[in-house]
C-alpha atoms as a PDB file:
ATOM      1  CA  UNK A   1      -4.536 -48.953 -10.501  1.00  0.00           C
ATOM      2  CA  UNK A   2      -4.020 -45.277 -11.532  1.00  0.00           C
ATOM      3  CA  UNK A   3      -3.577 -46.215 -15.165  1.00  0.00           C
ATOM      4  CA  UNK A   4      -6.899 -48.343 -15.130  1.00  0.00           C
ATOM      5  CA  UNK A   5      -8.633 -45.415 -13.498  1.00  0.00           C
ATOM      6  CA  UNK A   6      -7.354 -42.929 -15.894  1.00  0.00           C
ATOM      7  CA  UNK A   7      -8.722 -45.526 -18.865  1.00  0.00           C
ATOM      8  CA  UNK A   8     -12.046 -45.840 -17.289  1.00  0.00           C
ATOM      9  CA  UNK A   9     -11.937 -42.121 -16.917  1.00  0.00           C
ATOM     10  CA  UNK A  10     -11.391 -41.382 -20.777  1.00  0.00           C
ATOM     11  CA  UNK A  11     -13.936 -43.933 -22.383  1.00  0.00           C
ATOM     12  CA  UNK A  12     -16.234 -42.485 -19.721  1.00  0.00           C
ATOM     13  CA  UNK A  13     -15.900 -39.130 -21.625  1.00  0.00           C
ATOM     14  CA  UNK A  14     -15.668 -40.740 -25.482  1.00  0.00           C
ATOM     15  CA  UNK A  15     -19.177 -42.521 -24.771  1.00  0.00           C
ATOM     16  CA  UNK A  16     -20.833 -39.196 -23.105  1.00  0.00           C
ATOM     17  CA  UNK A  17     -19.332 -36.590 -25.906  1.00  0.00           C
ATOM     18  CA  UNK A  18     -21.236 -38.661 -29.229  1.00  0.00           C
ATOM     19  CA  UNK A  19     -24.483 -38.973 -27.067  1.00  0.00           C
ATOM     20  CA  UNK A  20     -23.696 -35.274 -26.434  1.00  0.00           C
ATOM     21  CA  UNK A  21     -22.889 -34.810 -30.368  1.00  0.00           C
ATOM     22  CA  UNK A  22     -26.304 -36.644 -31.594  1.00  0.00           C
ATOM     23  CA  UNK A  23     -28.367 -34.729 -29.808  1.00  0.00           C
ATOM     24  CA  UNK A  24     -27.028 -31.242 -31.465  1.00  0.00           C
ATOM     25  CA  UNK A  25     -27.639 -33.188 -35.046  1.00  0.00           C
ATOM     26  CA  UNK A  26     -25.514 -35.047 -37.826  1.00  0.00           C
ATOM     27  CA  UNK A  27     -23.532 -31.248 -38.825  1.00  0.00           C
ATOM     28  CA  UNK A  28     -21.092 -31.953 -36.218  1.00  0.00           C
ATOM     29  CA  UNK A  29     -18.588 -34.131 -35.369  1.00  0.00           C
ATOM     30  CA  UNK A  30     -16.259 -35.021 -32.311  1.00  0.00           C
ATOM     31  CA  UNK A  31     -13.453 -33.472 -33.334  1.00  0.00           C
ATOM     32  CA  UNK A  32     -15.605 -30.171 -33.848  1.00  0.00           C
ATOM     33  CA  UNK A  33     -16.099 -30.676 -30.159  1.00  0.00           C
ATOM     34  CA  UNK A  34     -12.828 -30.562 -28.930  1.00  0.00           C
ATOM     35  CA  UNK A  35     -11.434 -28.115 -32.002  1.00  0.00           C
ATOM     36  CA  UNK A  36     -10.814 -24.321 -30.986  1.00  0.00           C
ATOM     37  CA  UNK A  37     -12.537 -21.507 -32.479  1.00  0.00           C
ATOM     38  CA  UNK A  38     -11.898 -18.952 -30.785  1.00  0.00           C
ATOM     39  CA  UNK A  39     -10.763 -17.588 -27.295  1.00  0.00           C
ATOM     40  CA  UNK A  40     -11.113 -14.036 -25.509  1.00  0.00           C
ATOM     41  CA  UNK A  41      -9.813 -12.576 -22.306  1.00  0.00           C
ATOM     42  CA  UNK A  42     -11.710  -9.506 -20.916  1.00  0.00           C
ATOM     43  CA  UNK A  43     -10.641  -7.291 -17.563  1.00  0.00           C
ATOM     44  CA  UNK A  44     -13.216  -5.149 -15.476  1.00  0.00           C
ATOM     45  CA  UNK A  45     -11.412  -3.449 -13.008  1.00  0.00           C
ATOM     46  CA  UNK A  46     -12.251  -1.611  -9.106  1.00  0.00           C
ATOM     47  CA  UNK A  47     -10.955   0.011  -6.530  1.00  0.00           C
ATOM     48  CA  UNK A  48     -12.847  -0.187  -3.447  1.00  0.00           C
ATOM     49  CA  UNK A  49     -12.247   3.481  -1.806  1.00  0.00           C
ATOM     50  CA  UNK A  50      -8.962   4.891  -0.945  1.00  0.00           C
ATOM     51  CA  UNK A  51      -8.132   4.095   2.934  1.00  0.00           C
ATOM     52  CA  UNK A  52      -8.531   0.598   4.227  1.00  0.00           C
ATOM     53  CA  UNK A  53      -7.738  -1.840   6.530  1.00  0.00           C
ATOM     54  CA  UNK A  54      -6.305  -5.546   4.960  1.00  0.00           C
ATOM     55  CA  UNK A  55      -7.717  -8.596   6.757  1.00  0.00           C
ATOM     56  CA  UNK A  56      -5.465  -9.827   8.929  1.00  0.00           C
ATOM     57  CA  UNK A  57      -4.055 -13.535   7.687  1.00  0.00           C
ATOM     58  CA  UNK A  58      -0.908 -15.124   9.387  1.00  0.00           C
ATOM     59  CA  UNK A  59       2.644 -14.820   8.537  1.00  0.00           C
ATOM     60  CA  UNK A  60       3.083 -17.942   6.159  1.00  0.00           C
ATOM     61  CA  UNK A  61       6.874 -17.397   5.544  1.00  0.00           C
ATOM     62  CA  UNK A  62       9.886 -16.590   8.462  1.00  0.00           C
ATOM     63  CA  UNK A  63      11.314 -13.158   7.489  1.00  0.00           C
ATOM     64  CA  UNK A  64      14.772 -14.254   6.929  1.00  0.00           C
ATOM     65  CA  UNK A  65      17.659 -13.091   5.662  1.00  0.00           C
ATOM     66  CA  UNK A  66      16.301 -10.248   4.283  1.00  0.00           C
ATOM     67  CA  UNK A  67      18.043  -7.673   6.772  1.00  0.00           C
ATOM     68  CA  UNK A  68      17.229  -4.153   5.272  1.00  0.00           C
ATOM     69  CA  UNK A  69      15.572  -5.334   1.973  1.00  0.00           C
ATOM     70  CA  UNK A  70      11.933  -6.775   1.022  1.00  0.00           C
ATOM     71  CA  UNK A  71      10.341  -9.915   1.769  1.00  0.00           C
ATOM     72  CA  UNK A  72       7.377 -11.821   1.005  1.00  0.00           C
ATOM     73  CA  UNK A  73       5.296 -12.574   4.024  1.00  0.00           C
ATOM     74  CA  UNK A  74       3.073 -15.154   2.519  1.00  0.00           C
ATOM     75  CA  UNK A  75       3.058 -18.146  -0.415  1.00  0.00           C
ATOM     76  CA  UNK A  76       5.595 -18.243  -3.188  1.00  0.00           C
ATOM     77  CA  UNK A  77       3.021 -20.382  -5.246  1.00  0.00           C
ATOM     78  CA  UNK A  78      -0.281 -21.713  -4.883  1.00  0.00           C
ATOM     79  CA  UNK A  79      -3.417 -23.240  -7.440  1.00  0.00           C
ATOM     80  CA  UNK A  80      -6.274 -21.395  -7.902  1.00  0.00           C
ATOM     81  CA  UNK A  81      -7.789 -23.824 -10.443  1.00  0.00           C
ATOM     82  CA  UNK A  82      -7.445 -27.537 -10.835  1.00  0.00           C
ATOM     83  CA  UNK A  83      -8.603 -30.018 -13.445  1.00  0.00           C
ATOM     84  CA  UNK A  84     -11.689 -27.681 -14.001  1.00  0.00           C
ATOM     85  CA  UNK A  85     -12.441 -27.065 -10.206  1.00  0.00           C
ATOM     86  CA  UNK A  86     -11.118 -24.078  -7.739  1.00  0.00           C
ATOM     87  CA  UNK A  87      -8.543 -25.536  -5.781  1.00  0.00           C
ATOM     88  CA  UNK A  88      -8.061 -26.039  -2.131  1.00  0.00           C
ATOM     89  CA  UNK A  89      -6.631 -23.762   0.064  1.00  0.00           C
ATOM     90  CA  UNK A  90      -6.695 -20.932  -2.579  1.00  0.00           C
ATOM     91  CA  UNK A  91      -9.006 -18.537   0.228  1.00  0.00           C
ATOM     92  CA  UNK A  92      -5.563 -18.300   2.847  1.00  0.00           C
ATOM     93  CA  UNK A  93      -3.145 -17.832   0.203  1.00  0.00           C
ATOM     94  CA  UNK A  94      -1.606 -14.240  -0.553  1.00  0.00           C
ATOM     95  CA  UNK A  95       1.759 -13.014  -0.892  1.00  0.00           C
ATOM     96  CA  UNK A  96       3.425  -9.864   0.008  1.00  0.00           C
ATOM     97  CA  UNK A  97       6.179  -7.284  -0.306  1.00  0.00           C
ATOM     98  CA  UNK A  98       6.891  -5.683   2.809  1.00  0.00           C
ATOM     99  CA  UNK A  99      10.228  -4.444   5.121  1.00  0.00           C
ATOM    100  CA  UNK A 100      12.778  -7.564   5.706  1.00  0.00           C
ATOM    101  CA  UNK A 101      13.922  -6.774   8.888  1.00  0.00           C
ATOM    102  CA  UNK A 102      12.459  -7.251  12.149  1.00  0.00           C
ATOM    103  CA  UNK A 103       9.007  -5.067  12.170  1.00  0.00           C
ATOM    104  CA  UNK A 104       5.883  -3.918  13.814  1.00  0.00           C
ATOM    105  CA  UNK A 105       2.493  -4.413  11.840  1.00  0.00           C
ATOM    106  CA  UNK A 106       1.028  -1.631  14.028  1.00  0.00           C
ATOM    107  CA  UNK A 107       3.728   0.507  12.908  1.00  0.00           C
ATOM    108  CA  UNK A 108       2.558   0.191   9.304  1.00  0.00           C
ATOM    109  CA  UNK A 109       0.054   2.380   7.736  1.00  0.00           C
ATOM    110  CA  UNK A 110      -2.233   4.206   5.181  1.00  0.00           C
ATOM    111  CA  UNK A 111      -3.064   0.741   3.611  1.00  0.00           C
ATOM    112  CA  UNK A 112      -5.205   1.587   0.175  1.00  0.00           C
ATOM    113  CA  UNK A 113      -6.966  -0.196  -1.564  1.00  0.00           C
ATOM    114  CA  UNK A 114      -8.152  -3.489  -2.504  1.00  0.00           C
ATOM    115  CA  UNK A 115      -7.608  -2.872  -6.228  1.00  0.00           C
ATOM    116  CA  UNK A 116      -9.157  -5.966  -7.774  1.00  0.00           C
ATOM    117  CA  UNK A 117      -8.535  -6.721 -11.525  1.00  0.00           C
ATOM    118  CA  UNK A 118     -11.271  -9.492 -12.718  1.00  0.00           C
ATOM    119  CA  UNK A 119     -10.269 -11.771 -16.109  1.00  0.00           C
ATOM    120  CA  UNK A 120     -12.594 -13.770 -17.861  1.00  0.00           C
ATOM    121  CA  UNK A 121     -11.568 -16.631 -19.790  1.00  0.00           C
ATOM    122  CA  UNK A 122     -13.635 -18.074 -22.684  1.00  0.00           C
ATOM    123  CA  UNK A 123     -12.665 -20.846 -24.980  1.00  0.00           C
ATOM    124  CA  UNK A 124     -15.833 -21.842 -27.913  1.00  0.00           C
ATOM    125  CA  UNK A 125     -15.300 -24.667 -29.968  1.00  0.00           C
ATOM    126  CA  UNK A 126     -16.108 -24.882 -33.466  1.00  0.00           C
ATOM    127  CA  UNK A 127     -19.940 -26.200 -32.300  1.00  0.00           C
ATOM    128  CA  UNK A 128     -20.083 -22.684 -30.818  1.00  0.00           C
ATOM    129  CA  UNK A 129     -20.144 -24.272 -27.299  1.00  0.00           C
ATOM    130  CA  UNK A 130     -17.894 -22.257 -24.260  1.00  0.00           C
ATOM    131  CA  UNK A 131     -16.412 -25.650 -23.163  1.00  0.00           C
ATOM    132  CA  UNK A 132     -14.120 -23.102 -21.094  1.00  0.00           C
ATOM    133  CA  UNK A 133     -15.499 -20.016 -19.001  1.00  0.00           C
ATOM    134  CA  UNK A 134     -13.937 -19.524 -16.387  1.00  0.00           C
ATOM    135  CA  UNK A 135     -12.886 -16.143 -14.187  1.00  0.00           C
ATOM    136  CA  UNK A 136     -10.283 -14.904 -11.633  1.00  0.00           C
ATOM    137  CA  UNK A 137      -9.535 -12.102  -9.495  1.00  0.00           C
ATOM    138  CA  UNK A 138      -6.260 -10.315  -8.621  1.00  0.00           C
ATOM    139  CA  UNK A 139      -7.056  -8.188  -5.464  1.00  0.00           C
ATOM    140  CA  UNK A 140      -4.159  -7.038  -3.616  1.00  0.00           C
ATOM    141  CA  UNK A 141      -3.756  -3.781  -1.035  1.00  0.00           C
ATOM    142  CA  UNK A 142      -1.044  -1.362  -2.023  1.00  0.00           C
ATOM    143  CA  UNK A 143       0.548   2.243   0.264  1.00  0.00           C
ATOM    144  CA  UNK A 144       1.172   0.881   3.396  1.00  0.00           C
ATOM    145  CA  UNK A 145       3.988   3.417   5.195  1.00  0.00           C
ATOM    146  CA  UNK A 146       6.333   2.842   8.084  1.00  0.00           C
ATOM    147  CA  UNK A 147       5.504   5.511  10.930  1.00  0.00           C
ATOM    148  CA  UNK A 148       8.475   5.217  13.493  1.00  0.00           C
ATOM    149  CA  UNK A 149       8.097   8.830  14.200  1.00  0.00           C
ATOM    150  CA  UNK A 150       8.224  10.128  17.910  1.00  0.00           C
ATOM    151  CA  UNK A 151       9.419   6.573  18.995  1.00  0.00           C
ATOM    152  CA  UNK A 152      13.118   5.099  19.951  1.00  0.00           C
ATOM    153  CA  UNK A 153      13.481   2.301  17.670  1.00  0.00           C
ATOM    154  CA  UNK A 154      17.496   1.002  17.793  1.00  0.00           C
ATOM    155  CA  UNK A 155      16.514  -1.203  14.556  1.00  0.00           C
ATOM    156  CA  UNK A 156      15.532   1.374  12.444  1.00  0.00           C
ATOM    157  CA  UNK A 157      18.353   3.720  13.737  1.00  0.00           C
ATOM    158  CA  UNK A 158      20.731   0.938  12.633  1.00  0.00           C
ATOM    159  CA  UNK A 159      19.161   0.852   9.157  1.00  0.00           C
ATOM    160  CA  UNK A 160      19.231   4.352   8.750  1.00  0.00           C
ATOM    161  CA  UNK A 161      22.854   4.922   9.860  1.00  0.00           C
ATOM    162  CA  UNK A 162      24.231   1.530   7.624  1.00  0.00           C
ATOM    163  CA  UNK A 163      22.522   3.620   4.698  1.00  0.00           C
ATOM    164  CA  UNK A 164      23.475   7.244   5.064  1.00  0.00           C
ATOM    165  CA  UNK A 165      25.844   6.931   7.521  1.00  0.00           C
ATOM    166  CA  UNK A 166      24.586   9.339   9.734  1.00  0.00           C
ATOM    167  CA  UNK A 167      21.599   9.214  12.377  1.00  0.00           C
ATOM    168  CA  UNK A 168      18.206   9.127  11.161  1.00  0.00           C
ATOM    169  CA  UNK A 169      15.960  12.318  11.413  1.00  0.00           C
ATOM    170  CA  UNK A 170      11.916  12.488  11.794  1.00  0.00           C
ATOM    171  CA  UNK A 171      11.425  12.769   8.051  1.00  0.00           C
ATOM    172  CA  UNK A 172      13.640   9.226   7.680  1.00  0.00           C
ATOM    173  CA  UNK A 173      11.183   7.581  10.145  1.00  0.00           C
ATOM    174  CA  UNK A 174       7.723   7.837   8.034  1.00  0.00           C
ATOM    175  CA  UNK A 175       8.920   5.613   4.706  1.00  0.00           C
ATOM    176  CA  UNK A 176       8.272   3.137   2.257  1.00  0.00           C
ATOM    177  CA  UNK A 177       4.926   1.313   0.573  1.00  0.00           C
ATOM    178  CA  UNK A 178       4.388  -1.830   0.930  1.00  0.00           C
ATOM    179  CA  UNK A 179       1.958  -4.710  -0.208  1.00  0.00           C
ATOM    180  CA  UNK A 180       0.223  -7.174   1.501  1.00  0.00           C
ATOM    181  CA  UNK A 181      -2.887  -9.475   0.845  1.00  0.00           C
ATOM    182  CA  UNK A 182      -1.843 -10.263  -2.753  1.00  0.00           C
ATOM    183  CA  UNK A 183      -4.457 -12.906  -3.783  1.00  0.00           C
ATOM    184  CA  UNK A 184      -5.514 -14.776  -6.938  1.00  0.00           C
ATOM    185  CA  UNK A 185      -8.623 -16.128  -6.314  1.00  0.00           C
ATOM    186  CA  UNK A 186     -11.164 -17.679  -8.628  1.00  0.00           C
ATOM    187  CA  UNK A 187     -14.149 -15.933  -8.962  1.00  0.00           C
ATOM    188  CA  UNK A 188     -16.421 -18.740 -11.163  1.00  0.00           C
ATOM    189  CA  UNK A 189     -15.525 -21.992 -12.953  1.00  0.00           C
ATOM    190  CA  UNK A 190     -17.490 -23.718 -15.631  1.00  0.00           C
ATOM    191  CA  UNK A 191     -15.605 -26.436 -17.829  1.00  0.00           C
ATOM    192  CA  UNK A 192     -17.397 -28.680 -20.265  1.00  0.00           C
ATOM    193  CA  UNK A 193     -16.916 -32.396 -20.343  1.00  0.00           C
ATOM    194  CA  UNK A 194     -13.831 -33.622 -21.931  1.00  0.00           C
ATOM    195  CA  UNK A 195     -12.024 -30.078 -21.003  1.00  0.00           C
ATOM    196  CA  UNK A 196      -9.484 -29.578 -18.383  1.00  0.00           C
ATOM    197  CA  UNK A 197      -8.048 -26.264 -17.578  1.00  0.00           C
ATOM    198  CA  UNK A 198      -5.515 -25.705 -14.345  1.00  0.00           C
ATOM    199  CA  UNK A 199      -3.883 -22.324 -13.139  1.00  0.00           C
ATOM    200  CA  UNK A 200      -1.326 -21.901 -10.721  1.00  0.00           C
ATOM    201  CA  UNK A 201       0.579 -19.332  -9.480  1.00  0.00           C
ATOM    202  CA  UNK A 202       3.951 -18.283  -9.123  1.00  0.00           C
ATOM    203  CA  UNK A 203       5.285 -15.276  -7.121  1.00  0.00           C
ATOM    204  CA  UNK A 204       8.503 -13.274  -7.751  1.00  0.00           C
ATOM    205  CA  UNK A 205      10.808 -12.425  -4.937  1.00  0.00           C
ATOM    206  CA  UNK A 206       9.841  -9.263  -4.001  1.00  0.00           C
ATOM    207  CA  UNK A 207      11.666  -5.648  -5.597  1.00  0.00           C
ATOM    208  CA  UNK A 208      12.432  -2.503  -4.717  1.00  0.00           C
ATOM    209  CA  UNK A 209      11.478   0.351  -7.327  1.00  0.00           C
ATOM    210  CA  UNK A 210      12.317   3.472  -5.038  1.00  0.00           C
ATOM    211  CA  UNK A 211      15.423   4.426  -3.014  1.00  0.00           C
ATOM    212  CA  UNK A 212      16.799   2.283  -0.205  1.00  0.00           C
ATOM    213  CA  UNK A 213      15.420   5.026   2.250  1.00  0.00           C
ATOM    214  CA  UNK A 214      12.443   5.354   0.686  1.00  0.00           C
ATOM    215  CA  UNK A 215      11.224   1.735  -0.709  1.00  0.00           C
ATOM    216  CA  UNK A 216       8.337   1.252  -3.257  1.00  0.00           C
ATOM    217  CA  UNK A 217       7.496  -2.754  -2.931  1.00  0.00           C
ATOM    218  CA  UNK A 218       6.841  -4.563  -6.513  1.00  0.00           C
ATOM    219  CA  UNK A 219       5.641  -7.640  -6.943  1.00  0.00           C
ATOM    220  CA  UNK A 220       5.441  -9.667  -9.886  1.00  0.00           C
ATOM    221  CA  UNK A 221       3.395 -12.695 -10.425  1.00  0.00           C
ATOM    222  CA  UNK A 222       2.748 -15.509 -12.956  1.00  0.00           C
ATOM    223  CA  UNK A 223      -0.017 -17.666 -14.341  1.00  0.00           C
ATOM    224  CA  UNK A 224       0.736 -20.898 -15.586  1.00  0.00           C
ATOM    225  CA  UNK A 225      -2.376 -21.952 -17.423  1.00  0.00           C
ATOM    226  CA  UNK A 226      -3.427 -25.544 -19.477  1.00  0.00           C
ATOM    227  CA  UNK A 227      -6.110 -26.410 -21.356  1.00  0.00           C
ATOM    228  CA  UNK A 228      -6.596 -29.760 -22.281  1.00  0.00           C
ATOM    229  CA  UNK A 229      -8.915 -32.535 -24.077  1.00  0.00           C
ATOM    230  CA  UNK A 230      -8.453 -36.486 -24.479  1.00  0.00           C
ATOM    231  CA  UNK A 231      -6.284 -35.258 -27.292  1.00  0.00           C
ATOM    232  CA  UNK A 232      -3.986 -32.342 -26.996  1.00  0.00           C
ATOM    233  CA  UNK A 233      -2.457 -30.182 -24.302  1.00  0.00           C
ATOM    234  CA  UNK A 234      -2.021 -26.224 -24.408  1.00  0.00           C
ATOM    235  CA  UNK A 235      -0.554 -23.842 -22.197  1.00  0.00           C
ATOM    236  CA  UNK A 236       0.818 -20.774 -21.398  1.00  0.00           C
ATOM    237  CA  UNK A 237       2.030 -17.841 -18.562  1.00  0.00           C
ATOM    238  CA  UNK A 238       0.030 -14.704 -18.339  1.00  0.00           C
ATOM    239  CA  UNK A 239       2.773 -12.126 -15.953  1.00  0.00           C
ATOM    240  CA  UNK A 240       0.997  -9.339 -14.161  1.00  0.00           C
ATOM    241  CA  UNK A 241       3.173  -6.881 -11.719  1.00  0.00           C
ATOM    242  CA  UNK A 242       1.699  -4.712  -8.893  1.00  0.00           C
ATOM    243  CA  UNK A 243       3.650  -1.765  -6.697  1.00  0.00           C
ATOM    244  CA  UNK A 244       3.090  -0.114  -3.674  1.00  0.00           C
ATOM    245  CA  UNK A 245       2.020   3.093  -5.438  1.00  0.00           C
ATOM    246  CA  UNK A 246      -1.591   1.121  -6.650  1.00  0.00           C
ATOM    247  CA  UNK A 247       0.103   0.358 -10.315  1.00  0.00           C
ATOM    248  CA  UNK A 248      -1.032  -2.644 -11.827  1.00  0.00           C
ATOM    249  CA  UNK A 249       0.571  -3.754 -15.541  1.00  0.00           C
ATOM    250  CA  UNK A 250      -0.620  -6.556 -17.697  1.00  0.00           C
ATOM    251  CA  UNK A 251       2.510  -7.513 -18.838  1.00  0.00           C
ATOM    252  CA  UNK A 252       1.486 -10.295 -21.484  1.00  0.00           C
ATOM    253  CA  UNK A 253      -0.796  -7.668 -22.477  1.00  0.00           C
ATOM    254  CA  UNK A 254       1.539  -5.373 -23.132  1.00  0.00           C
ATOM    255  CA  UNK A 255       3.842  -7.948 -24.948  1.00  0.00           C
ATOM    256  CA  UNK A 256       1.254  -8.945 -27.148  1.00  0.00           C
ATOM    257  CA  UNK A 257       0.682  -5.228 -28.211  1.00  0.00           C
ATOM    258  CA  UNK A 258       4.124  -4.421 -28.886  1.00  0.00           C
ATOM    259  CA  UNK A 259       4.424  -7.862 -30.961  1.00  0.00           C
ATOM    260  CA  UNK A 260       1.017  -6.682 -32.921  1.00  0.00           C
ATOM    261  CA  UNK A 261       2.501  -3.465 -33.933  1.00  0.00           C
ATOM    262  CA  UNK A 262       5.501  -4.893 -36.098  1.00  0.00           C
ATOM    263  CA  UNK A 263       3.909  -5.917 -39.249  1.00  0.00           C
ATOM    264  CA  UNK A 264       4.937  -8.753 -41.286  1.00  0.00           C
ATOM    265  CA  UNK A 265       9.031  -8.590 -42.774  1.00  0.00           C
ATOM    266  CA  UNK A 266       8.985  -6.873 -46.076  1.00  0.00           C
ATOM    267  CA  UNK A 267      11.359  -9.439 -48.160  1.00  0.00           C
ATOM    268  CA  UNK A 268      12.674  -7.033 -51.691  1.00  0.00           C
ATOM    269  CA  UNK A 269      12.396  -9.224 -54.555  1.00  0.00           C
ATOM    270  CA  UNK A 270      15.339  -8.079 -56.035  1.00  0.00           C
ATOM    271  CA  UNK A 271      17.781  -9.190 -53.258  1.00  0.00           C
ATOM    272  CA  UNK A 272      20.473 -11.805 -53.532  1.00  0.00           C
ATOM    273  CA  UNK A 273      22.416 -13.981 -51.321  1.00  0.00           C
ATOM    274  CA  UNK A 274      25.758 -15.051 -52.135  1.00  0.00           C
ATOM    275  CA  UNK A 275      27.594 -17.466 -50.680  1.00  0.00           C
ATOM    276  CA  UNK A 276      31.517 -17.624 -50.394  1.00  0.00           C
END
C-alpha cells in the first residue's frame, strides 16, 4: 500500500510540473525545473538586551551520571523541518549545558540573552523559480552562574573538596555559565512542488571550555539537511557551536573560508616521476 501511494504521489507531481511548465512558455523544460542554479545562505543576527529570564520548559532528560561534569537537560535530537513542512513538536524542544550533579534552578543566575541567529535558505532553479526558501532560527540563552554563597550546601562542599582538596571558600561558591533553552526553530517554510527539503538536529554532549572550578558550558549542534526532487537526493551538515560566554561560531562557515583561501595546486611542468 505504501509503494502504491508513493506512485500515485509521483505521477501526481509529473502531470502538475508540465501544466506548470506550459504556462511559463516553450523556453523551458522539466528538467530546467528541477536543475539547480544557484543557492545562498544569509544570517541576520540579535540579541535581545543583556539580563533575562529563560522560559521555563521541563526537564526532558534525568541528570545522570554526570556527577561533577555537564549535562544536557533537554533533547539530543529533534526535526525542525519535514518533507517541506515544520515539524511537530519542534516548539518544546531545546537542549542545554548546565551542572551534572544534583542542583537548584533558583540557585542559578544572571541568564543573558536570547541571542538568536536567523538563516535563510534559497535554492532557484534554472527557470529562476525559489523552489526552496525556507528560514530557521538558533536562539539559545547563555551566562547563567551558580550563587551558593551565604548558604550550607554539603553537595557543593563535596565538589569543591574532590577538586582542590580543600574546603570551598565564598569566592568558590558563585561559578560557572551555563546554557539553557537551546532551540532550532523554523521561522518560515515555502517549498515548491516536486521539492522536498528536511532538517534535523543533532546535539553534542555537552563540554567544558573553562576550569573544573570555574565551568564555561559549550554546546555544539548539527544540521542534517536534504533536498530532493522525483530525481536526485542532496544533502549535507551545517555545525554551529554556542558557549556560556554568548559566543556563537558558524563552523561550516568557517570551514568553507579556510577551504576558499587555498588556491588551486600549482603542478611544475618540468617535474618527473620515476618509478623503481
Amino acid at each position: 500500500m505504501k509503494i502504491i501511494k508513493t506512485t500515485m504521489a509521483l505521477a501526481t507531481i509529473l502531470s502538475i510540473v508540465p501544466a506548470f511548465l506550459s504556462a511559463q512558455g516553450e523556453q523551458f523544460s522539466e528538467k530546467d525545473y528541477y536543475t539547480v542554479k544557484d543557492s545562498a545562505v544569509t544570517l541576520t543576527a540579535s540579541e535581545a538586551g543583556a539580563a533575562a529570564v529563560p522560559p521555563e520548559l521541563p526537564v526532558l532528560t534525568p541528570l545522570k551520571g554526570a556527577e561533577g561534569g555537564l549535562a544536557n537537560a533537554g533533547l539530543a535530537a529533534w526535526g525542525v523541518i519535514t518533507s517541506g513542512a515544520p515539524s511537530a513538536g519542534y516548539a518544546s524542544a531545546y537542549a542545554s549545558a548546565i551542572p551534572g550533579f544534583s542542583f537548584s534552578w533558583g540557585n542559578i543566575t544572571g541568564w543573558q540573552g536570547p541571542k538568536q541567529m536567523v538563516y535563510q535558505y534559497k535554492v532557484t532553479n534554472l527557470m529562476g523559480v525559489d523552489v526552496i526558501n525556507v528560514k530557521y532560527k538558533i536562539s539559545f540563552f547563555y551566562g547563567g552562574t551558580e550563587d551558593y554563597s551565604g548558604k550550607e550546601d554539603s553537595r557543593l562542599d563535596n565538589y569543591v573538596a574532590q577538586a582542590t582538596g580543600q574546603a570551598p571558600t565564598k569566592d568558590d561558591k558563585i561559578h560557572g555559565r551555563y546554557i539553557t533553552n537551546f532551540t532550532v526553530q523554523p521561522v518560515s517554510v515555502n517549498v515548491k512542488w516536486g521539492w522536498k527539503f528536511d532538517l534535523t538536529v543533532r546535539m553534542s554532549d555537552p563540554m567544558n571550555i573553562g576550569t573544573k572550578m570555574n565551568p564555561v558550558a559549550a554546546l555544539q549542534a548539527s544540521l542534517n539537511w536534504t533536498q530532493s526532487t522525483p530525481f536526485s537526493t542532496n544533502g549535507g551538515t551545517l555545525t554551529y557551536n554556542v558557549d556560556g560566554l554568548g559566543n556563537f561560531k558558524d563552523l561550516t562557515k568557517e570551514e568553507m573560508d579556510r577551504t576558499g583561501e587555498i588556491g588551486p595546486v600549482q603542478v611544475s611542468k618540468t617535474a618527473k616521476v620515476t618509478w623503481n
